[in-house]
PDB file of N, CA and C in Angstrom:
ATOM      1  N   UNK A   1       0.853  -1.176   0.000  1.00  0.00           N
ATOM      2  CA  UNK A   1       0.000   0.000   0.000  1.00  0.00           C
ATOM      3  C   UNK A   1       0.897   1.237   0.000  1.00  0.00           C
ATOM      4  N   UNK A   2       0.685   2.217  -0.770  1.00  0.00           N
ATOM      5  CA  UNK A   2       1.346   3.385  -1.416  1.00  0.00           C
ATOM      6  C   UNK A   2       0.441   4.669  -0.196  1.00  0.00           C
ATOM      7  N   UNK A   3       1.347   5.283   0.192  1.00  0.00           N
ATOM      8  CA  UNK A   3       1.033   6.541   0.841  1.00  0.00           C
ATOM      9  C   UNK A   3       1.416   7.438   0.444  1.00  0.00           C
ATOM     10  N   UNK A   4       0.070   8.211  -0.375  1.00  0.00           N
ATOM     11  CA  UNK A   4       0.741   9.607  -1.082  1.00  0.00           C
ATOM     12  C   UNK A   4       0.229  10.962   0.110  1.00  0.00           C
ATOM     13  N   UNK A   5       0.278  12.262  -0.614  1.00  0.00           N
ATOM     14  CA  UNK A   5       0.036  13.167   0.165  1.00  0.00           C
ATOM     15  C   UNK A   5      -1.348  13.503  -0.638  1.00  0.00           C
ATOM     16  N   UNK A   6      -2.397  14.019   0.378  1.00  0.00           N
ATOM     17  CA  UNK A   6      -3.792  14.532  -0.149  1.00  0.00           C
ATOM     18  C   UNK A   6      -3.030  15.794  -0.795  1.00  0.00           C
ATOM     19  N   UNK A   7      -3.875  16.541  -2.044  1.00  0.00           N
ATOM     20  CA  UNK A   7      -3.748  17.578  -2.334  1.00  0.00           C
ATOM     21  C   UNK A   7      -3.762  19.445  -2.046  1.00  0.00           C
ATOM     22  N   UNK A   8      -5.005  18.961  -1.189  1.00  0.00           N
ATOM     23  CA  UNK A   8      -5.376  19.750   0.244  1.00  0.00           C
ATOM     24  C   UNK A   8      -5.425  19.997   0.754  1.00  0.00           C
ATOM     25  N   UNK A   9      -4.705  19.315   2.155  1.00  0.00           N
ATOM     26  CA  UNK A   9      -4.340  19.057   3.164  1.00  0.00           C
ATOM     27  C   UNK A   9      -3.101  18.276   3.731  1.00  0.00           C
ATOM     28  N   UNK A  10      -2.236  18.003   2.365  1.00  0.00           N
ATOM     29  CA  UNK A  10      -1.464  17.279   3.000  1.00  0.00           C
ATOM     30  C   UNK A  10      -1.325  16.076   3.940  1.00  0.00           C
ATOM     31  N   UNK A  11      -2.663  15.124   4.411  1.00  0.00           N
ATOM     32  CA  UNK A  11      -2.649  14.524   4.800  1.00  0.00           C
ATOM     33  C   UNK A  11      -1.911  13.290   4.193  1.00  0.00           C
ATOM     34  N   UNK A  12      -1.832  12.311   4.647  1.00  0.00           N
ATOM     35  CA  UNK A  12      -1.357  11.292   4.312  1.00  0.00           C
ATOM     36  C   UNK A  12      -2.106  10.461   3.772  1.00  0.00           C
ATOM     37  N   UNK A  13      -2.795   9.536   2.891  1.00  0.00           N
ATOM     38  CA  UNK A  13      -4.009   8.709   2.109  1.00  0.00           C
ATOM     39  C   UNK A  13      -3.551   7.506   1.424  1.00  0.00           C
ATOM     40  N   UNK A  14      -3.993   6.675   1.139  1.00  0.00           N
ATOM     41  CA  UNK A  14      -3.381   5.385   0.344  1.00  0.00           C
ATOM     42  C   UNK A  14      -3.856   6.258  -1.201  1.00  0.00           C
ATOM     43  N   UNK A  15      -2.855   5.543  -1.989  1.00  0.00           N
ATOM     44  CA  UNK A  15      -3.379   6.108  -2.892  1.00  0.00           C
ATOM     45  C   UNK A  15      -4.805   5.237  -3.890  1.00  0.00           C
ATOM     46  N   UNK A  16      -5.026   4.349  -3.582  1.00  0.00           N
ATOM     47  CA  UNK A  16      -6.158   3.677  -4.010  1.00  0.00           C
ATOM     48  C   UNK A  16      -7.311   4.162  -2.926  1.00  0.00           C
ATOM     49  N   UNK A  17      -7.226   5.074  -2.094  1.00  0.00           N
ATOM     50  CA  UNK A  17      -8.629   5.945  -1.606  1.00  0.00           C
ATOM     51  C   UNK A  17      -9.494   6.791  -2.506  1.00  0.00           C
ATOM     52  N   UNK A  18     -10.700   6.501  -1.834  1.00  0.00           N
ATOM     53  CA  UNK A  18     -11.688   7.449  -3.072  1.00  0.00           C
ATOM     54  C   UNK A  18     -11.573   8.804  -2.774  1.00  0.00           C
ATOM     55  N   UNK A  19     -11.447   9.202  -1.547  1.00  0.00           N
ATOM     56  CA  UNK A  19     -11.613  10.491  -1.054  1.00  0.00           C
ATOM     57  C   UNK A  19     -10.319  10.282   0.080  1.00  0.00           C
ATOM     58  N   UNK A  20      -9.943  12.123   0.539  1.00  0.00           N
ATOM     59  CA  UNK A  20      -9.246  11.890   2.222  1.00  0.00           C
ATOM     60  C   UNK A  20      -9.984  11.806   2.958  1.00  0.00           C
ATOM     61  N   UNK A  21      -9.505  10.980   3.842  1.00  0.00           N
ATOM     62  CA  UNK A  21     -10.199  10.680   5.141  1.00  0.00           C
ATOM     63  C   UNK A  21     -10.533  12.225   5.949  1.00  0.00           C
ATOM     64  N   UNK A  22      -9.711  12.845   5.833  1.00  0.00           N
ATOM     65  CA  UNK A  22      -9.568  14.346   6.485  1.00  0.00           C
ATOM     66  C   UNK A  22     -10.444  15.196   6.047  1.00  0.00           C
ATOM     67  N   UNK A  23     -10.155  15.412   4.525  1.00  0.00           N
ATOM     68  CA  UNK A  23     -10.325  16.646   3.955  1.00  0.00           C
ATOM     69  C   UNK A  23     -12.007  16.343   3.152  1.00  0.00           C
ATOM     70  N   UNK A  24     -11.872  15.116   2.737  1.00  0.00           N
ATOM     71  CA  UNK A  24     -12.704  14.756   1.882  1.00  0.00           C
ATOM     72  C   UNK A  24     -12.421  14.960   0.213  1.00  0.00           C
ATOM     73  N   UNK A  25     -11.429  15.318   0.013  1.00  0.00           N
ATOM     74  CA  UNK A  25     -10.894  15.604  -0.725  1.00  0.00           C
ATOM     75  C   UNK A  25     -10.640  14.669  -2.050  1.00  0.00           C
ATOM     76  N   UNK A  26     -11.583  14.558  -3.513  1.00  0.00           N
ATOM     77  CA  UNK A  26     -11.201  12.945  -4.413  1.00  0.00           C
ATOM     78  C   UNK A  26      -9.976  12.338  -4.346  1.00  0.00           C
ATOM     79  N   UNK A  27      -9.768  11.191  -4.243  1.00  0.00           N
ATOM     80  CA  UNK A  27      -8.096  10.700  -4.592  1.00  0.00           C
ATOM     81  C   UNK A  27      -8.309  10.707  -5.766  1.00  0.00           C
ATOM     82  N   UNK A  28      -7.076   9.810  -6.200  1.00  0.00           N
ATOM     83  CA  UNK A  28      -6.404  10.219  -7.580  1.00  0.00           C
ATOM     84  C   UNK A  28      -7.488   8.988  -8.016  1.00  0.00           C
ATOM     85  N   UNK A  29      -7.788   8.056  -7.859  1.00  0.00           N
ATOM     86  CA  UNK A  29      -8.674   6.805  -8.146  1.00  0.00           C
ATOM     87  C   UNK A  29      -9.928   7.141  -8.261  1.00  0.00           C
ATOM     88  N   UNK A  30     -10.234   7.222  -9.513  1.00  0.00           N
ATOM     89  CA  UNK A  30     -11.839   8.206  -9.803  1.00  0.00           C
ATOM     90  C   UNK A  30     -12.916   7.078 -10.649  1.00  0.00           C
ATOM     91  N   UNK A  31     -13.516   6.428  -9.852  1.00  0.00           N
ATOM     92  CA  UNK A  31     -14.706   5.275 -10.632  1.00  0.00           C
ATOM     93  C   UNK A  31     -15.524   6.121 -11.082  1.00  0.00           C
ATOM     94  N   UNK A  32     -16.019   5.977 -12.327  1.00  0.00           N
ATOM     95  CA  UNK A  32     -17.068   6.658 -13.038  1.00  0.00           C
ATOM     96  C   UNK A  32     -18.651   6.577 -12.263  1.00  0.00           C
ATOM     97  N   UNK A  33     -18.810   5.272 -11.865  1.00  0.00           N
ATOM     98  CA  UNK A  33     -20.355   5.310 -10.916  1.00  0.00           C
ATOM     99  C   UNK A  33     -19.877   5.623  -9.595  1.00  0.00           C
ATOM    100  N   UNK A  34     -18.658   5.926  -9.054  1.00  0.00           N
ATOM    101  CA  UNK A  34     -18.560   5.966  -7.710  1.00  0.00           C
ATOM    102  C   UNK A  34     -19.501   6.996  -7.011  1.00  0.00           C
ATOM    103  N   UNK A  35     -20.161   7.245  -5.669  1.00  0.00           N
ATOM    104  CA  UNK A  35     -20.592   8.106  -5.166  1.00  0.00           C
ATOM    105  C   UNK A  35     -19.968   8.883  -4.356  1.00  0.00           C
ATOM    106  N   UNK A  36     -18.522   8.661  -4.231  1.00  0.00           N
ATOM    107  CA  UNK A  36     -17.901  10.052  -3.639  1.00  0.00           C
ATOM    108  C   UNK A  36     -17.619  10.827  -4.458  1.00  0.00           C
ATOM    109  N   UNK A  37     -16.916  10.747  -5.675  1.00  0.00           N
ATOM    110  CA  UNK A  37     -16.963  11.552  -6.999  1.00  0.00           C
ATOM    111  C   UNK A  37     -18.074  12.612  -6.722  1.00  0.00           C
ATOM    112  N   UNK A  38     -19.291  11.747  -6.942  1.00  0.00           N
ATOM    113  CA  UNK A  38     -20.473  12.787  -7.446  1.00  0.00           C
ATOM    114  C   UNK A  38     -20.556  13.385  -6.846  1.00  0.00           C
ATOM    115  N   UNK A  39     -20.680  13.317  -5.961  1.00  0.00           N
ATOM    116  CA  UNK A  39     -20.740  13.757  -3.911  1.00  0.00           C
ATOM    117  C   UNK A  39     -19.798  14.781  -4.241  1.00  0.00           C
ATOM    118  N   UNK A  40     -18.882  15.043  -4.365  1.00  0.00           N
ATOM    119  CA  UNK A  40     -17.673  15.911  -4.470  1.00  0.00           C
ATOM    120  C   UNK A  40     -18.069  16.795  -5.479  1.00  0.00           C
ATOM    121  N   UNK A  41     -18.690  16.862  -6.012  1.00  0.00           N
ATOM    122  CA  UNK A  41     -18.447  17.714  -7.362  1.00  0.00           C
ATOM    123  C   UNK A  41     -20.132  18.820  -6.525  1.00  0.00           C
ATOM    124  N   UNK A  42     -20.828  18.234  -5.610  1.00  0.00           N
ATOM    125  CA  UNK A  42     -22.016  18.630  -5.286  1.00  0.00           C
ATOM    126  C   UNK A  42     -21.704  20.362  -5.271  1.00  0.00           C
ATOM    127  N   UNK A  43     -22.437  21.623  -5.340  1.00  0.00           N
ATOM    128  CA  UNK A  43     -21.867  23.088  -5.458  1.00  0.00           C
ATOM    129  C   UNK A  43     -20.218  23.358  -5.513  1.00  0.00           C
ATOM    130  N   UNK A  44     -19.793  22.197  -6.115  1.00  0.00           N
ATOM    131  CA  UNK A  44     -17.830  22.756  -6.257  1.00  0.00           C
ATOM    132  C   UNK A  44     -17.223  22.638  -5.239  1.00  0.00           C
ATOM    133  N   UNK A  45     -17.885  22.031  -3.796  1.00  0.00           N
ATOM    134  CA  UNK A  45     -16.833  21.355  -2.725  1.00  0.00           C
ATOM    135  C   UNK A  45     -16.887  19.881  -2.364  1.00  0.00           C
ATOM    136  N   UNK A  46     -16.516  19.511  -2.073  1.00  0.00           N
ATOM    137  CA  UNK A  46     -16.053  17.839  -1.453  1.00  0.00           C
ATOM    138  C   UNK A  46     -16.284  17.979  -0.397  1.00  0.00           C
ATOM    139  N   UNK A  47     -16.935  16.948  -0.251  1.00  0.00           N
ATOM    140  CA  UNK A  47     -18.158  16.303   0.701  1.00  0.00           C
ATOM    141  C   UNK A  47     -17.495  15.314   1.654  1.00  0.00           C
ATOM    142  N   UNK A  48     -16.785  15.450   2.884  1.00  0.00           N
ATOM    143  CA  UNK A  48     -16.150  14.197   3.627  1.00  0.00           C
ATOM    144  C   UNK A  48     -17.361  13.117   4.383  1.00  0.00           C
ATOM    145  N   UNK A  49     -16.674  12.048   4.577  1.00  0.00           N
ATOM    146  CA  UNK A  49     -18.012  11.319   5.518  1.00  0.00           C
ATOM    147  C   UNK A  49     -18.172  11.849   6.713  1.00  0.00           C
ATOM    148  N   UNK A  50     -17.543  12.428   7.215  1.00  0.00           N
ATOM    149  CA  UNK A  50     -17.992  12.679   8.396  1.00  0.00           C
ATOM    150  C   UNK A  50     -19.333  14.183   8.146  1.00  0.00           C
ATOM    151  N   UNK A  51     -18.777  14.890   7.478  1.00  0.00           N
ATOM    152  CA  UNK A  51     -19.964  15.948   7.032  1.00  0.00           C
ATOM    153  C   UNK A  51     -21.464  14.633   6.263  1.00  0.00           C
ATOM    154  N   UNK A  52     -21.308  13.541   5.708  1.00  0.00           N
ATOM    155  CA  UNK A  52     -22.365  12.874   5.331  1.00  0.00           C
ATOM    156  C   UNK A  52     -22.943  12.804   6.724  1.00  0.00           C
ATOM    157  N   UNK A  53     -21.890  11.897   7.353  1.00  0.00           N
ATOM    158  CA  UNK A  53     -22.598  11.367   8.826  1.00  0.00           C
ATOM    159  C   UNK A  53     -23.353  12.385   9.337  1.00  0.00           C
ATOM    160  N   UNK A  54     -22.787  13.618   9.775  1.00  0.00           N
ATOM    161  CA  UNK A  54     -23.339  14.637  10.469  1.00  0.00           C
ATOM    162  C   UNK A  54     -25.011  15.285   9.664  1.00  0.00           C
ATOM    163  N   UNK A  55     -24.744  14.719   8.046  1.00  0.00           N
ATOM    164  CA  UNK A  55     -26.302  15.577   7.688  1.00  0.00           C
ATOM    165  C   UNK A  55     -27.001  14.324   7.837  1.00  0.00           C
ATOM    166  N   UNK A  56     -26.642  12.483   7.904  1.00  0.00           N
ATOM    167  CA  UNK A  56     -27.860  11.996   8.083  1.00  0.00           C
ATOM    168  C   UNK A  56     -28.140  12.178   9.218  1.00  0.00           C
ATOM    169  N   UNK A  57     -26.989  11.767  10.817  1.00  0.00           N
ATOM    170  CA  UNK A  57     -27.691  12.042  11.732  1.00  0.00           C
ATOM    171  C   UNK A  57     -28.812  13.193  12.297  1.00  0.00           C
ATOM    172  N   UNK A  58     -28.370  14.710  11.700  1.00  0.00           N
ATOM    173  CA  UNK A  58     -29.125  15.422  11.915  1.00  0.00           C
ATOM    174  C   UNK A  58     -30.329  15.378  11.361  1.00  0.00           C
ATOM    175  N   UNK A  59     -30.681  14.888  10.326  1.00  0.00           N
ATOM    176  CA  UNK A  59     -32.094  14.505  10.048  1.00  0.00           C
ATOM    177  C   UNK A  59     -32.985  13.055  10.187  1.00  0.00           C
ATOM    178  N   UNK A  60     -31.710  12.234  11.134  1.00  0.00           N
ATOM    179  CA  UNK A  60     -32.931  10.912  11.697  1.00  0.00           C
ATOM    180  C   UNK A  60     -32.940  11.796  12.624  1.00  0.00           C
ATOM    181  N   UNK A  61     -32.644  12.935  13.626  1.00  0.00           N
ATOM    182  CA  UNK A  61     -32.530  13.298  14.881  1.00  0.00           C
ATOM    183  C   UNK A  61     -33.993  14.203  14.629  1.00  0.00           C
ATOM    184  N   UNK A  62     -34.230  14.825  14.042  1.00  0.00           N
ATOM    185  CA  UNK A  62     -34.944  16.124  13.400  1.00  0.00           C
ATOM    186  C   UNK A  62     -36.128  15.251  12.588  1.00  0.00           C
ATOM    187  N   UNK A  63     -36.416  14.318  12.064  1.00  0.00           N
ATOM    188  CA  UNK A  63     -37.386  13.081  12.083  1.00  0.00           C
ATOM    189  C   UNK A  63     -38.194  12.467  13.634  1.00  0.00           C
ATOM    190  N   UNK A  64     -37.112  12.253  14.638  1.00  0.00           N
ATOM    191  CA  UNK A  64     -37.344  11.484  15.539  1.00  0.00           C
ATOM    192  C   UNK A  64     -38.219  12.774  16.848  1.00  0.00           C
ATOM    193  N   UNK A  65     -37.527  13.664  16.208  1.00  0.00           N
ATOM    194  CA  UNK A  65     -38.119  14.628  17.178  1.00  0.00           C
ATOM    195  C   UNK A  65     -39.634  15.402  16.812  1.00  0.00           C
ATOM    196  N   UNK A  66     -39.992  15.335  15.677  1.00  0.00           N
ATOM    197  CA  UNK A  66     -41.040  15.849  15.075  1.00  0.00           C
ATOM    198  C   UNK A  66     -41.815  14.839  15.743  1.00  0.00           C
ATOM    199  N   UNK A  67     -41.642  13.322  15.145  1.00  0.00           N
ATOM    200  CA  UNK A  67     -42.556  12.079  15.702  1.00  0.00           C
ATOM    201  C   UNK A  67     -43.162  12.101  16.932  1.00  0.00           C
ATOM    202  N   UNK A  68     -41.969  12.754  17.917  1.00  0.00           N
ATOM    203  CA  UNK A  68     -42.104  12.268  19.273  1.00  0.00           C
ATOM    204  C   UNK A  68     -43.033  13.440  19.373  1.00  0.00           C
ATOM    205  N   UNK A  69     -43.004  15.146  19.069  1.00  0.00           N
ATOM    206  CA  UNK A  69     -43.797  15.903  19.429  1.00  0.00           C
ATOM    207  C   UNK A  69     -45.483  15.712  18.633  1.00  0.00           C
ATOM    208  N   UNK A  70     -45.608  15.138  17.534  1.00  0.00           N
ATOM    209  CA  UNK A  70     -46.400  15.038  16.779  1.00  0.00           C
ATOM    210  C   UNK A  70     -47.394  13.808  17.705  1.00  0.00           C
ATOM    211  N   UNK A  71     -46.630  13.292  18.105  1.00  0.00           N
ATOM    212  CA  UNK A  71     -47.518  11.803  19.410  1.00  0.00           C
ATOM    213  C   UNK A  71     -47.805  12.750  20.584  1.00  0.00           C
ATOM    214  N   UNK A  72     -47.266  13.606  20.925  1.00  0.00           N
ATOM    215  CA  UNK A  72     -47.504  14.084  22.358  1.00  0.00           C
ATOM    216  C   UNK A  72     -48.608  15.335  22.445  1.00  0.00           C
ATOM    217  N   UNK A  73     -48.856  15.785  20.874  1.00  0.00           N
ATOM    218  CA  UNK A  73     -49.798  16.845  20.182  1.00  0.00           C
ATOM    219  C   UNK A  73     -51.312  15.920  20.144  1.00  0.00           C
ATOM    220  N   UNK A  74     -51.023  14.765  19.439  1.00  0.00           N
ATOM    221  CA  UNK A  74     -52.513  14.136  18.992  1.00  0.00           C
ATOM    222  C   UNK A  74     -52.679  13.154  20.108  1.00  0.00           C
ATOM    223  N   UNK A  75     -52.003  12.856  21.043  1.00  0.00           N
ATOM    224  CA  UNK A  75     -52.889  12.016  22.560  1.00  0.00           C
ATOM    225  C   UNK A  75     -53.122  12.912  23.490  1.00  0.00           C
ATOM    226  N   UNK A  76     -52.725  14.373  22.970  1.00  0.00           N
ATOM    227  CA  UNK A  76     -53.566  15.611  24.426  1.00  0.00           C
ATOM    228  C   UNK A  76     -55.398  15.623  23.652  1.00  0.00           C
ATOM    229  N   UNK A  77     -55.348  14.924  22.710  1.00  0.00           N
ATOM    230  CA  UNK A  77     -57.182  15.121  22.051  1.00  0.00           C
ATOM    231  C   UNK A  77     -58.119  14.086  23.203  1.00  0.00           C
TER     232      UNK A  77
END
């Protein structure tokens, strides 16, 4: 396994990564159906997982909380 430098950040990355782990940044290894690609190109910045993680959790969180107030609205009838 080859350790190059991200472009971005300088981090350190294999070079068969789709993205940096850090930056989010594409590696040099670009699959045509891949979904970090596309993901990356989303308004002209790169999209890391941890920014994915953070927008699904915030919307099972923001789901779960509507539910719970939406039950506590229709059993005060």
């Amino acid at each position: 396994m080859v350790l190059v430098a991200c472009p971005a950040c300088d981090h350190r990355i294999s070079e068969k990564a789709l993205a940096c782990p850090s930056c989010g940044h594409p590696g040099s290894r670009q699959d045509r159906h891949a979904i970090v690609p596309i993901l990356g190109r989303v308004a002209g910045t790169y999209v890391s997982a941890n920014a994915v993680a953070g927008i699904i959790l915030g919307s099972v969180m923001f789901v779960s909380a509507a539910a719970v107030l939406i039950t506590l609205i229709l059993s005060q009838r």
